[in-house]
C-alpha atoms as a PDB file:
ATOM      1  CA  UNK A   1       2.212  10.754  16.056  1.00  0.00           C
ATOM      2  CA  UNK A   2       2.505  14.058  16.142  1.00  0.00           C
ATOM      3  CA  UNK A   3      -0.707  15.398  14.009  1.00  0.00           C
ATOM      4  CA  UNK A   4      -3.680  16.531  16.095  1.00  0.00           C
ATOM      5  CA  UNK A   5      -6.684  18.157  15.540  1.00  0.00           C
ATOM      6  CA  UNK A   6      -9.638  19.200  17.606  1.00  0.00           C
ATOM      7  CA  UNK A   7     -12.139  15.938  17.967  1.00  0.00           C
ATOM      8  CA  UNK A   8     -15.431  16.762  16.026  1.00  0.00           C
ATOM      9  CA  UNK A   9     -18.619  16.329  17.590  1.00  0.00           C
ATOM     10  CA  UNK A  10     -20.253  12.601  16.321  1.00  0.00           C
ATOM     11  CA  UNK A  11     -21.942  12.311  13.385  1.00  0.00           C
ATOM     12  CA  UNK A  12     -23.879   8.987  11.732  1.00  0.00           C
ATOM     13  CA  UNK A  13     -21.341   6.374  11.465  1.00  0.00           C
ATOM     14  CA  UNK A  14     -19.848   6.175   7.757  1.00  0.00           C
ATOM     15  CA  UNK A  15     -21.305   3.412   5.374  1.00  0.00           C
ATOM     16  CA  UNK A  16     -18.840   3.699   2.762  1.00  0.00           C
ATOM     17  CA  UNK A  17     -17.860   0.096   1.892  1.00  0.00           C
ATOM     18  CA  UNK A  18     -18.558  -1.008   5.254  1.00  0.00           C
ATOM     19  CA  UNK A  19     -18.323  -4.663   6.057  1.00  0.00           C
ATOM     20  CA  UNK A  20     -21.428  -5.657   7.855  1.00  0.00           C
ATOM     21  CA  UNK A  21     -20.659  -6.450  11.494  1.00  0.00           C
ATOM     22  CA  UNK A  22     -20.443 -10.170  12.347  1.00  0.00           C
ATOM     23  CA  UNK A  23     -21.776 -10.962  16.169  1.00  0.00           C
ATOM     24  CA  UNK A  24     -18.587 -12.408  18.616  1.00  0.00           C
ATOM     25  CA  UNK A  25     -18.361 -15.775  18.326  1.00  0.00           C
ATOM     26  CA  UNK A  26     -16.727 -18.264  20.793  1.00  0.00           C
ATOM     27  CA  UNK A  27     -13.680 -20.203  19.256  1.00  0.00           C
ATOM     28  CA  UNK A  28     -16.155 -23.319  19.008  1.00  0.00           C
ATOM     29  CA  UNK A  29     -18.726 -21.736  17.054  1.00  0.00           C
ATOM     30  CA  UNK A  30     -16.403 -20.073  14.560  1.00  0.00           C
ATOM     31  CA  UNK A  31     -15.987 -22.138  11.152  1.00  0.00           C
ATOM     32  CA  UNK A  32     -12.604 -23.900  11.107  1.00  0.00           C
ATOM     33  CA  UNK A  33     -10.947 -20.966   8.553  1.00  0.00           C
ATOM     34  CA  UNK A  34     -11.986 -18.181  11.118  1.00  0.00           C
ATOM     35  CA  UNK A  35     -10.633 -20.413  14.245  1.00  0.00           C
ATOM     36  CA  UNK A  36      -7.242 -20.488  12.476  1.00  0.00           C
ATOM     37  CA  UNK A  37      -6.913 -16.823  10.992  1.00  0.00           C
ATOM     38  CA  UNK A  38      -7.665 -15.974  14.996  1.00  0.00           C
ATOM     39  CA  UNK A  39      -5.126 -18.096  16.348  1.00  0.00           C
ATOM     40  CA  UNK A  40      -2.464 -17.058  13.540  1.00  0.00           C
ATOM     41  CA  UNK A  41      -3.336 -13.511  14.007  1.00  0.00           C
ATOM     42  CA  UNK A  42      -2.760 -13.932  18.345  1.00  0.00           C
ATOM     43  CA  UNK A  43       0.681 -14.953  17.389  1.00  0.00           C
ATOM     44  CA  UNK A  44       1.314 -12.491  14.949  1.00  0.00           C
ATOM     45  CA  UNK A  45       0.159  -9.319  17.060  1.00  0.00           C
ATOM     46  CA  UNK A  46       2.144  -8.105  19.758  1.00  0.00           C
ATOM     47  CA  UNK A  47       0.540  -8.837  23.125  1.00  0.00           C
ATOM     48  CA  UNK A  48       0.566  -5.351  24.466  1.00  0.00           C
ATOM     49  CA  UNK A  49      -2.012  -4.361  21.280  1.00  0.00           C
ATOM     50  CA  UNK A  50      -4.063  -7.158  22.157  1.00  0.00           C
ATOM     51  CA  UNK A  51      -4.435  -6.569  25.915  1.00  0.00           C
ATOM     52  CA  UNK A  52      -6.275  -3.123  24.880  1.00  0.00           C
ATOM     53  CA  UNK A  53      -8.954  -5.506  23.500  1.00  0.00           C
ATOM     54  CA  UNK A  54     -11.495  -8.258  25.078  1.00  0.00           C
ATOM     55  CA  UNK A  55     -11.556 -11.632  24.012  1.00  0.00           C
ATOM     56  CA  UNK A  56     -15.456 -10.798  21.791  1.00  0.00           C
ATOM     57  CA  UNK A  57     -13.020  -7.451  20.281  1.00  0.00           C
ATOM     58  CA  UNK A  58     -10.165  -9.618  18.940  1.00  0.00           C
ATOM     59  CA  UNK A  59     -12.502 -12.242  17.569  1.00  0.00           C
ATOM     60  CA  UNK A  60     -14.588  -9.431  16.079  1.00  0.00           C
ATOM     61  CA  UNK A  61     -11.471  -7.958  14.530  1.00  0.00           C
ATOM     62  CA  UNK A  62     -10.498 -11.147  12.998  1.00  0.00           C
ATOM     63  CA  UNK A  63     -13.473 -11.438  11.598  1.00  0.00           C
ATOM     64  CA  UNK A  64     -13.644  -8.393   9.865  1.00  0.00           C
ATOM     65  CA  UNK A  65      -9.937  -8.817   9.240  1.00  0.00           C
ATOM     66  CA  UNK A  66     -10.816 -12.509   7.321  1.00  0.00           C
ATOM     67  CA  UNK A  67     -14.353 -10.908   5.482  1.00  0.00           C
ATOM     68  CA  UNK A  68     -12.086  -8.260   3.646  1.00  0.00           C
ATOM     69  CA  UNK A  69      -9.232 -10.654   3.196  1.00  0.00           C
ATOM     70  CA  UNK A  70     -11.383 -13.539   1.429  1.00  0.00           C
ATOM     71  CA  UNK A  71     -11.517 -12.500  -1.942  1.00  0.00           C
ATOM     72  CA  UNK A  72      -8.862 -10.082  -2.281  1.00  0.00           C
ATOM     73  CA  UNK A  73      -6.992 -10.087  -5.868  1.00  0.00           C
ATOM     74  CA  UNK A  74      -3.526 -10.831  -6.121  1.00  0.00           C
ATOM     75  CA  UNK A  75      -1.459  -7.749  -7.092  1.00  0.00           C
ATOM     76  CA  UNK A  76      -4.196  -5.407  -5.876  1.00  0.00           C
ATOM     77  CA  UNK A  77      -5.197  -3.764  -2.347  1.00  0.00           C
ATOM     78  CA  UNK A  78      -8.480  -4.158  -0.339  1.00  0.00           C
ATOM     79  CA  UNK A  79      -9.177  -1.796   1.779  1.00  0.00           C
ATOM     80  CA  UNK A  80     -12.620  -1.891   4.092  1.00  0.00           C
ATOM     81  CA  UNK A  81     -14.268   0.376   6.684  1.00  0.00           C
ATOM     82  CA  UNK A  82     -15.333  -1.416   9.283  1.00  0.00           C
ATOM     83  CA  UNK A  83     -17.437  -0.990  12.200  1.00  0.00           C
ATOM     84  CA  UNK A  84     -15.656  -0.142  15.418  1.00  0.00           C
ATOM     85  CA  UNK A  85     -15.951  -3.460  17.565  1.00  0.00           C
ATOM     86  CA  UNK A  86     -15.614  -1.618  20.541  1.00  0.00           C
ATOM     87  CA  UNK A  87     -19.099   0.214  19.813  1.00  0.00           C
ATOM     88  CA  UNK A  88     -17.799   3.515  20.037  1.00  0.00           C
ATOM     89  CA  UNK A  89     -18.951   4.934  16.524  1.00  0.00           C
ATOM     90  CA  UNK A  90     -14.868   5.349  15.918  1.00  0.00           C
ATOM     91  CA  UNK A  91     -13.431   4.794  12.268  1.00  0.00           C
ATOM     92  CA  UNK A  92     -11.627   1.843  11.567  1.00  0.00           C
ATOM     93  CA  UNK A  93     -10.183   0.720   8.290  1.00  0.00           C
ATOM     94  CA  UNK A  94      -9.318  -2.856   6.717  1.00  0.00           C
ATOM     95  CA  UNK A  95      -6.160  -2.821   4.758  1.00  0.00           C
ATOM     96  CA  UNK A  96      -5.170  -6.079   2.805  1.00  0.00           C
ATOM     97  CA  UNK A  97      -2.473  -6.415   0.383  1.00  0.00           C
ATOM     98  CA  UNK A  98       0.683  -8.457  -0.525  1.00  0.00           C
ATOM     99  CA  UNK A  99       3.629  -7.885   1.972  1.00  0.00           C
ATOM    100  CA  UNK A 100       6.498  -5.636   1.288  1.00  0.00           C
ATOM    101  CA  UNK A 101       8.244  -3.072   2.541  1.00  0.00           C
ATOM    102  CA  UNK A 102       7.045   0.437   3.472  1.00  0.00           C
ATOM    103  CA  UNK A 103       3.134  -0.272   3.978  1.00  0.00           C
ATOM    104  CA  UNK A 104       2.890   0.874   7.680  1.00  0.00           C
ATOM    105  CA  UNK A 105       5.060   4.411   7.305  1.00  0.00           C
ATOM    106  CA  UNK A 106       3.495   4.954   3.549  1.00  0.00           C
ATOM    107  CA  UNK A 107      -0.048   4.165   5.643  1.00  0.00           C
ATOM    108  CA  UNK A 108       0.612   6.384   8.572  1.00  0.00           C
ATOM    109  CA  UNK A 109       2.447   9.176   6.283  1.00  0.00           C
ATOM    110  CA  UNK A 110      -1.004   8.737   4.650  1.00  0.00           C
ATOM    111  CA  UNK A 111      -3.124   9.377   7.861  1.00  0.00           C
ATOM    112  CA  UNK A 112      -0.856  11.750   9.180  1.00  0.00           C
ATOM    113  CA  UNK A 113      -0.902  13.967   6.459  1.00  0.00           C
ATOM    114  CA  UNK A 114      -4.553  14.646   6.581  1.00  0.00           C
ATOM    115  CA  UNK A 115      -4.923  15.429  10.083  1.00  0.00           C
ATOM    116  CA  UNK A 116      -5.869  12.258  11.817  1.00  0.00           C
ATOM    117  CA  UNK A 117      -4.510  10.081  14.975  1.00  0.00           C
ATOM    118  CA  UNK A 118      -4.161   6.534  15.026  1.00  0.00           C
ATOM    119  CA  UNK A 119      -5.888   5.039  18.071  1.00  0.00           C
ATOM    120  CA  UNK A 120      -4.974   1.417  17.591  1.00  0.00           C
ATOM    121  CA  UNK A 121      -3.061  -0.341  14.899  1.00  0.00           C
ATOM    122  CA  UNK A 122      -2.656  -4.143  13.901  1.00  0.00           C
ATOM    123  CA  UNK A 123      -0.566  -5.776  11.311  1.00  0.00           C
ATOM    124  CA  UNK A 124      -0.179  -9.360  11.168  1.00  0.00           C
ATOM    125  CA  UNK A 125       1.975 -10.611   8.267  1.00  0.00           C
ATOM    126  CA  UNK A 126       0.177 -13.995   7.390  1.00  0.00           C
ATOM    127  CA  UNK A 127       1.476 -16.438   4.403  1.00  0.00           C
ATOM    128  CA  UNK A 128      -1.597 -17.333   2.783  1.00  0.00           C
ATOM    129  CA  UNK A 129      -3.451 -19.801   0.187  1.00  0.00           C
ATOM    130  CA  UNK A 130      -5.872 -18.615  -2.550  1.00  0.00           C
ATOM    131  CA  UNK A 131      -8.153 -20.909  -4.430  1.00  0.00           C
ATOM    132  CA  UNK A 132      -9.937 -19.001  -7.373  1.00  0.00           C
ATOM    133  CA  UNK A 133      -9.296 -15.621  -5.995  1.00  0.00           C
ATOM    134  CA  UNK A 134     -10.764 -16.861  -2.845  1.00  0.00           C
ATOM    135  CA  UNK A 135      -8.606 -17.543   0.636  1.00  0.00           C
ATOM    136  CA  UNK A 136      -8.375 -21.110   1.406  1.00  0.00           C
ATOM    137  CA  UNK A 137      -5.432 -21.559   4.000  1.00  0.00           C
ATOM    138  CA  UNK A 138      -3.504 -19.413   6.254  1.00  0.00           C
ATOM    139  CA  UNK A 139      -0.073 -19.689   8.250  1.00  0.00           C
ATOM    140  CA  UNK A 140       2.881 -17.598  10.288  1.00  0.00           C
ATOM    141  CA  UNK A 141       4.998 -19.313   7.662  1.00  0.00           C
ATOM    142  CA  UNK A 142       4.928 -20.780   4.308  1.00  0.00           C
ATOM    143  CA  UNK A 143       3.957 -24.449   4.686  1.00  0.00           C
ATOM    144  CA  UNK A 144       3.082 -24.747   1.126  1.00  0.00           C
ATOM    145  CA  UNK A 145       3.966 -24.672  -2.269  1.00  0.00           C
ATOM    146  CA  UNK A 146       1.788 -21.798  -3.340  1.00  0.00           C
ATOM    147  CA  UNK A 147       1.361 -19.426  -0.502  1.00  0.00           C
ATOM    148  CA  UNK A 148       2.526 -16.114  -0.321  1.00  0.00           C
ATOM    149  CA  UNK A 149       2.850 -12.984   2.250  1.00  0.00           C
ATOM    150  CA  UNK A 150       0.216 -10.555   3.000  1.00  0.00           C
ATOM    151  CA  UNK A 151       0.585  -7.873   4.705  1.00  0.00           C
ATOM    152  CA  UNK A 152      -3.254  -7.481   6.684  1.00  0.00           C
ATOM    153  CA  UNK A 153      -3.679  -4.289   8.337  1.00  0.00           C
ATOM    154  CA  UNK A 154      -6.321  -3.253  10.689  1.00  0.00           C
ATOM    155  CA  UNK A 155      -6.289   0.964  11.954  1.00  0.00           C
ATOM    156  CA  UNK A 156      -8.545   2.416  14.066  1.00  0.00           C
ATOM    157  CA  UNK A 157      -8.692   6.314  14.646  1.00  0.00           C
ATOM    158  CA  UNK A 158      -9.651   8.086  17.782  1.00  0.00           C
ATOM    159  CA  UNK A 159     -12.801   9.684  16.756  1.00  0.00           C
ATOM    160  CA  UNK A 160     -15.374   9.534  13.992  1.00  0.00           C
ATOM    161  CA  UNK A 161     -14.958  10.445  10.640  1.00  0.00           C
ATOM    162  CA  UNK A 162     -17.661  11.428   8.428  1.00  0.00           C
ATOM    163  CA  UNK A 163     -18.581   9.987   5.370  1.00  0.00           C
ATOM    164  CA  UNK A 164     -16.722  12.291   2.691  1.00  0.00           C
ATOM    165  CA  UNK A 165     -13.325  11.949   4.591  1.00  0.00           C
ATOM    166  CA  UNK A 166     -13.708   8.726   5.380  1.00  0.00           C
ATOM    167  CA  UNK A 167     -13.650   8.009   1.337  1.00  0.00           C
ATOM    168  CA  UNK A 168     -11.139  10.509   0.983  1.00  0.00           C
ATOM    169  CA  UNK A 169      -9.088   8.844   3.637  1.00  0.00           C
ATOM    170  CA  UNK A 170      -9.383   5.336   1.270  1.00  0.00           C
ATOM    171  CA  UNK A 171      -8.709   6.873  -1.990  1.00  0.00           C
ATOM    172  CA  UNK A 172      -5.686   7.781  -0.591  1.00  0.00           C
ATOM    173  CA  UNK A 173      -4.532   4.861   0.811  1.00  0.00           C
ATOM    174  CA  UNK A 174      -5.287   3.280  -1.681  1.00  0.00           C
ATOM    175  CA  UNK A 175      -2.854   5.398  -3.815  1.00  0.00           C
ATOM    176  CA  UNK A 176      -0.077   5.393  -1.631  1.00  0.00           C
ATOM    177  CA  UNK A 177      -0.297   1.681  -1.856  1.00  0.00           C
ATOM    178  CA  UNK A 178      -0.001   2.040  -5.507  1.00  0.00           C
ATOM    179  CA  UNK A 179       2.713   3.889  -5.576  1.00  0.00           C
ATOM    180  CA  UNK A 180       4.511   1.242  -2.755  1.00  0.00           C
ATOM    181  CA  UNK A 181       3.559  -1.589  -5.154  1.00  0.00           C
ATOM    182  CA  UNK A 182       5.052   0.417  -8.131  1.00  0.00           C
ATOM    183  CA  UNK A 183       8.218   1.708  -6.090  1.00  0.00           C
ATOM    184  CA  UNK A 184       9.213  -1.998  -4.630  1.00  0.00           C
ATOM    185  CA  UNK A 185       8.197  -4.263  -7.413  1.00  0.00           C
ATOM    186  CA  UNK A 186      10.567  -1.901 -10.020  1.00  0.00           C
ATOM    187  CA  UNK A 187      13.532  -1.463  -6.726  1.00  0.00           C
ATOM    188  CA  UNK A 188      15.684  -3.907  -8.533  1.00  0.00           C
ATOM    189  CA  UNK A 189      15.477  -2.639 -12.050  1.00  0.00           C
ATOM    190  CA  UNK A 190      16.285   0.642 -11.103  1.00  0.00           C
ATOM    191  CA  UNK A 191      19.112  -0.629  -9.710  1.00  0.00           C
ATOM    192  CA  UNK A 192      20.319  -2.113 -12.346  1.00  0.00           C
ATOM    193  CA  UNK A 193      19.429   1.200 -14.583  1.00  0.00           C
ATOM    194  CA  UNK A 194      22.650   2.755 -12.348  1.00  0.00           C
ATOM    195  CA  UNK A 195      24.487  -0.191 -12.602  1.00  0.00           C
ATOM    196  CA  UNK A 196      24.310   0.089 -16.347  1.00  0.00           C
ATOM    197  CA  UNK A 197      25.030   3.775 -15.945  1.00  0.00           C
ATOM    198  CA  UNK A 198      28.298   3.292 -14.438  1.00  0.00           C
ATOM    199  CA  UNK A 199      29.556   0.792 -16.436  1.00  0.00           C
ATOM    200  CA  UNK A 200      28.593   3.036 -19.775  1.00  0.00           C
ATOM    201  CA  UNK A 201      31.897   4.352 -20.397  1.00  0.00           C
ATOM    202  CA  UNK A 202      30.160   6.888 -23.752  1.00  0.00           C
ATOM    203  CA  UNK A 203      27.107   8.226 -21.619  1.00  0.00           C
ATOM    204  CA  UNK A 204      28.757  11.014 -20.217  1.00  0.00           C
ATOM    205  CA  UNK A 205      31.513  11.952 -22.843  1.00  0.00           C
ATOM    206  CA  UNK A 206      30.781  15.574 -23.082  1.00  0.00           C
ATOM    207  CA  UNK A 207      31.828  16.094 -18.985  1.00  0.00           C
ATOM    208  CA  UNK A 208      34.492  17.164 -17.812  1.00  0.00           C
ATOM    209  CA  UNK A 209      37.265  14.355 -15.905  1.00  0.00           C
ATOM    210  CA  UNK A 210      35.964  15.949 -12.598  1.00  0.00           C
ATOM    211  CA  UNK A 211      32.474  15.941 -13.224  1.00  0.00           C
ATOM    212  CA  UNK A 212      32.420  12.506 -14.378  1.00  0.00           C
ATOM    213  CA  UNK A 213      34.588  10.959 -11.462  1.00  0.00           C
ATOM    214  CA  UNK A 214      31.970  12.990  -9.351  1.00  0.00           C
ATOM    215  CA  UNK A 215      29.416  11.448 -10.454  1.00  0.00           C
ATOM    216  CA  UNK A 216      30.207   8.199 -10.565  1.00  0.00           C
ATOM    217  CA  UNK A 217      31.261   8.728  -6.988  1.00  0.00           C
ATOM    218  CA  UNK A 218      27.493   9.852  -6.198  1.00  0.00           C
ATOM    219  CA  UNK A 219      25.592   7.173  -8.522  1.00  0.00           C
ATOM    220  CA  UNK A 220      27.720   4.285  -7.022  1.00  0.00           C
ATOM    221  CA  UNK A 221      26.593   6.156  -3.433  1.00  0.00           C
ATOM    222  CA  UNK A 222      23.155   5.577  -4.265  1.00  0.00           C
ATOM    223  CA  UNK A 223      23.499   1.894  -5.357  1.00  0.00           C
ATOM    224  CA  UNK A 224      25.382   0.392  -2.277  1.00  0.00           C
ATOM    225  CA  UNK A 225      22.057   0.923  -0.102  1.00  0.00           C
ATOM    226  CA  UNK A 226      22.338   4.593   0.904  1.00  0.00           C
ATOM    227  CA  UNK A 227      18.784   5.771  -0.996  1.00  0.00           C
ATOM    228  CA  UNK A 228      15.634   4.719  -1.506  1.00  0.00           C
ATOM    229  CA  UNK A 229      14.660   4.611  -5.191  1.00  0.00           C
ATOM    230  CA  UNK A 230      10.995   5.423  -5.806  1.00  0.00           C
ATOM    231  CA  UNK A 231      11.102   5.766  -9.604  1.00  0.00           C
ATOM    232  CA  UNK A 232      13.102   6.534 -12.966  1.00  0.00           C
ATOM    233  CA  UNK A 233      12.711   7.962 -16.133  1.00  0.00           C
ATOM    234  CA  UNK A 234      15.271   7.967 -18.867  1.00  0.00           C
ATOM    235  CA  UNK A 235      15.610  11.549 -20.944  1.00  0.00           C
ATOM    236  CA  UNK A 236      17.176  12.700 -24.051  1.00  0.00           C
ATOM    237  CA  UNK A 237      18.339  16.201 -23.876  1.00  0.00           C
ATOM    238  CA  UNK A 238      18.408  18.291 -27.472  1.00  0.00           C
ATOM    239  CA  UNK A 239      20.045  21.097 -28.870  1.00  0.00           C
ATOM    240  CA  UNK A 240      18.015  23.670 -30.471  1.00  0.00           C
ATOM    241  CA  UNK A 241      18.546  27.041 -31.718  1.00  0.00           C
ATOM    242  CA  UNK A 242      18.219  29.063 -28.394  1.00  0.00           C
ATOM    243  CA  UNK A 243      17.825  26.256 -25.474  1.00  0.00           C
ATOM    244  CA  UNK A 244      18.845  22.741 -24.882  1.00  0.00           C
ATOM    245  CA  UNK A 245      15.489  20.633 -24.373  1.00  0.00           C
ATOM    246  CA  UNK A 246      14.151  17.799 -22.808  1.00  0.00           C
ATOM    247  CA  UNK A 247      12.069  14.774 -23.579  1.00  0.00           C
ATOM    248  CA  UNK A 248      11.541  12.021 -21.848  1.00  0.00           C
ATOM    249  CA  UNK A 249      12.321   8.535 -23.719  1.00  0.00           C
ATOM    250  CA  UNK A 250       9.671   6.408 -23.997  1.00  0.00           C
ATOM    251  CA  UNK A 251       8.836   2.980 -22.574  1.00  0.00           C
ATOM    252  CA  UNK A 252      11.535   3.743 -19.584  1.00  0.00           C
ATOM    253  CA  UNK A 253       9.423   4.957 -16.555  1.00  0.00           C
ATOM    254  CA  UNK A 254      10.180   2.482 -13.738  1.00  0.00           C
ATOM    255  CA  UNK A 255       8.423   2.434 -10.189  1.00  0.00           C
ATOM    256  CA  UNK A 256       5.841   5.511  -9.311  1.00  0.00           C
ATOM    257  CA  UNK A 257       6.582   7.070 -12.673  1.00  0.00           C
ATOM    258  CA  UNK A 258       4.940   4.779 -14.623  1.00  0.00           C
ATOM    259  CA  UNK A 259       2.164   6.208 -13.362  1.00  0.00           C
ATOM    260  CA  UNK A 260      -0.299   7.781 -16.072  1.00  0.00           C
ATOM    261  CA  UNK A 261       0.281  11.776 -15.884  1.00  0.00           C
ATOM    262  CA  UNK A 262       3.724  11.503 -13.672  1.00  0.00           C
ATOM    263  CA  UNK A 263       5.669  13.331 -16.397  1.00  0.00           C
ATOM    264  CA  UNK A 264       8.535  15.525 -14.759  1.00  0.00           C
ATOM    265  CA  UNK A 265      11.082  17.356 -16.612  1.00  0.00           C
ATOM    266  CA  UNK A 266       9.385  17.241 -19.741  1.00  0.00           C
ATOM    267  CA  UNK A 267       9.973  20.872 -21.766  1.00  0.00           C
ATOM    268  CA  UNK A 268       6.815  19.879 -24.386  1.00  0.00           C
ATOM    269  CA  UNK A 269       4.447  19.301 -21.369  1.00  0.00           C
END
């Protein structure tokens, strides 16, 4: 990462929704759940991340790691500060939340953007059971009807970060992952909203031949894989006296702009 900023001096370690720090354990004395979320997250981590960490540190981390994960809502994120298991007084964050694609570069985008360096940063991809909203059973891969991916990040910075930024910092996490849910879980209907497009031989009968074997030659472009689609909106564009207006139709926001008070384009707002 390229980002930097001048390390502040240290100030009281953060509180805000800190996850009370659980003493090492020894692989006997952990509870049977714990054991396996360790040994599942050893395989999962490359061993070059894990080497920068004792034996107590890793077991410390899962343990956080598993706290935050437990009762984690389907379809939502969870995201934890946690205290740094080296003993440091650095920031470190819990992130928890079903697997899909662009969590880590929408997460370090995130951190990036507001000034900060990542000092260490873990992301096992564990298939996982829930029982009443709680976890029950974990895995590399799915070994059971009812599991599903989850993508459980752990990021720890390379200073401090006081109290205000550090729930700054998971606001806006927590919105990016919003907008990742949104953007991936509505990929395939906007898809199929230029699929439709190009096969809608009226929708663009007031172009001219070239414009409309232009864009057709763009749209179709976009759908064999060469864009990423964050979000659509479908608009009706009026005549009036002096101006041709727009306005937005409704009901047809797909991915991030279904988002309350994401209204682009939109001449009566």
């Amino acid at each position: 990462m390229t980002a930097k900023r001048k390390r502040p001096a240290k100030k009281p370690a953060s509180t805000a929704k800190a996850v009370k720090p659980q003493a090492s354990k020894t692989l006997a004395k952990m509870s049977p759940l714990l054991r396996k979320y360790f040994e599942v997250l050893k395989t999962q981590v490359p061993s070059e991340d894990l080497s920068q960490l004792s034996l107590a540190q890793q077991q410390e981390i899962a343990a956080q790691m598993m706290t935050a994960a437990m009762t984690r809502k389907s379809g939502k994120v969870a995201i934890k500060a946690v205290p740094d298991s080296a003993g440091d007084g650095q920031t470190a964050l819990v992130i928890i939340n079903d697997d899909m694609p662009f969590i880590i570069d929408s997460l370090t985008s995130e951190v990036v953007r507001r000034g900060y360096q990542i000092d260490l940063l873990l992301h096992p991809i564990l298939n996982v059971t829930r029982d009443k909203a709680a976890m029950s059973d974990i895995a590399t891969r799915i070994v059971a009807a009812g599991m599903h991916a989850e993508s459980h990040v752990y990021v720890r910075f390379d200073h401090q970060l006081p109290q205000a930024e550090t729930d700054a910092l998971v606001a806006g996490i927590a919105e990016v992952m919003e907008d990742v849910r949104l953007a991936t879980s509505d990929w395939r209907g906007m898809l199929a909203q230029i699929h439709r497009i190009l096969n809608d031989e009226g929708a663009d009968n007031r172009a001219t031949p070239a414009d409309r074997l232009e864009a057709r030659a763009f749209l179709t472009y976009l759908h064999e894989n060469n864009f990423t689609f964050l979000g659509y909106r479908a608009y009706k564009f009026v005549e009036k006296t002096d101006r041709i207006v727009s306005k937005a139709v409704a009901d047809s926001s797909l991915g991030i702009l279904k988002k309350a008070g994401k209204i682009y384009f939109d001449d009566d707002n």
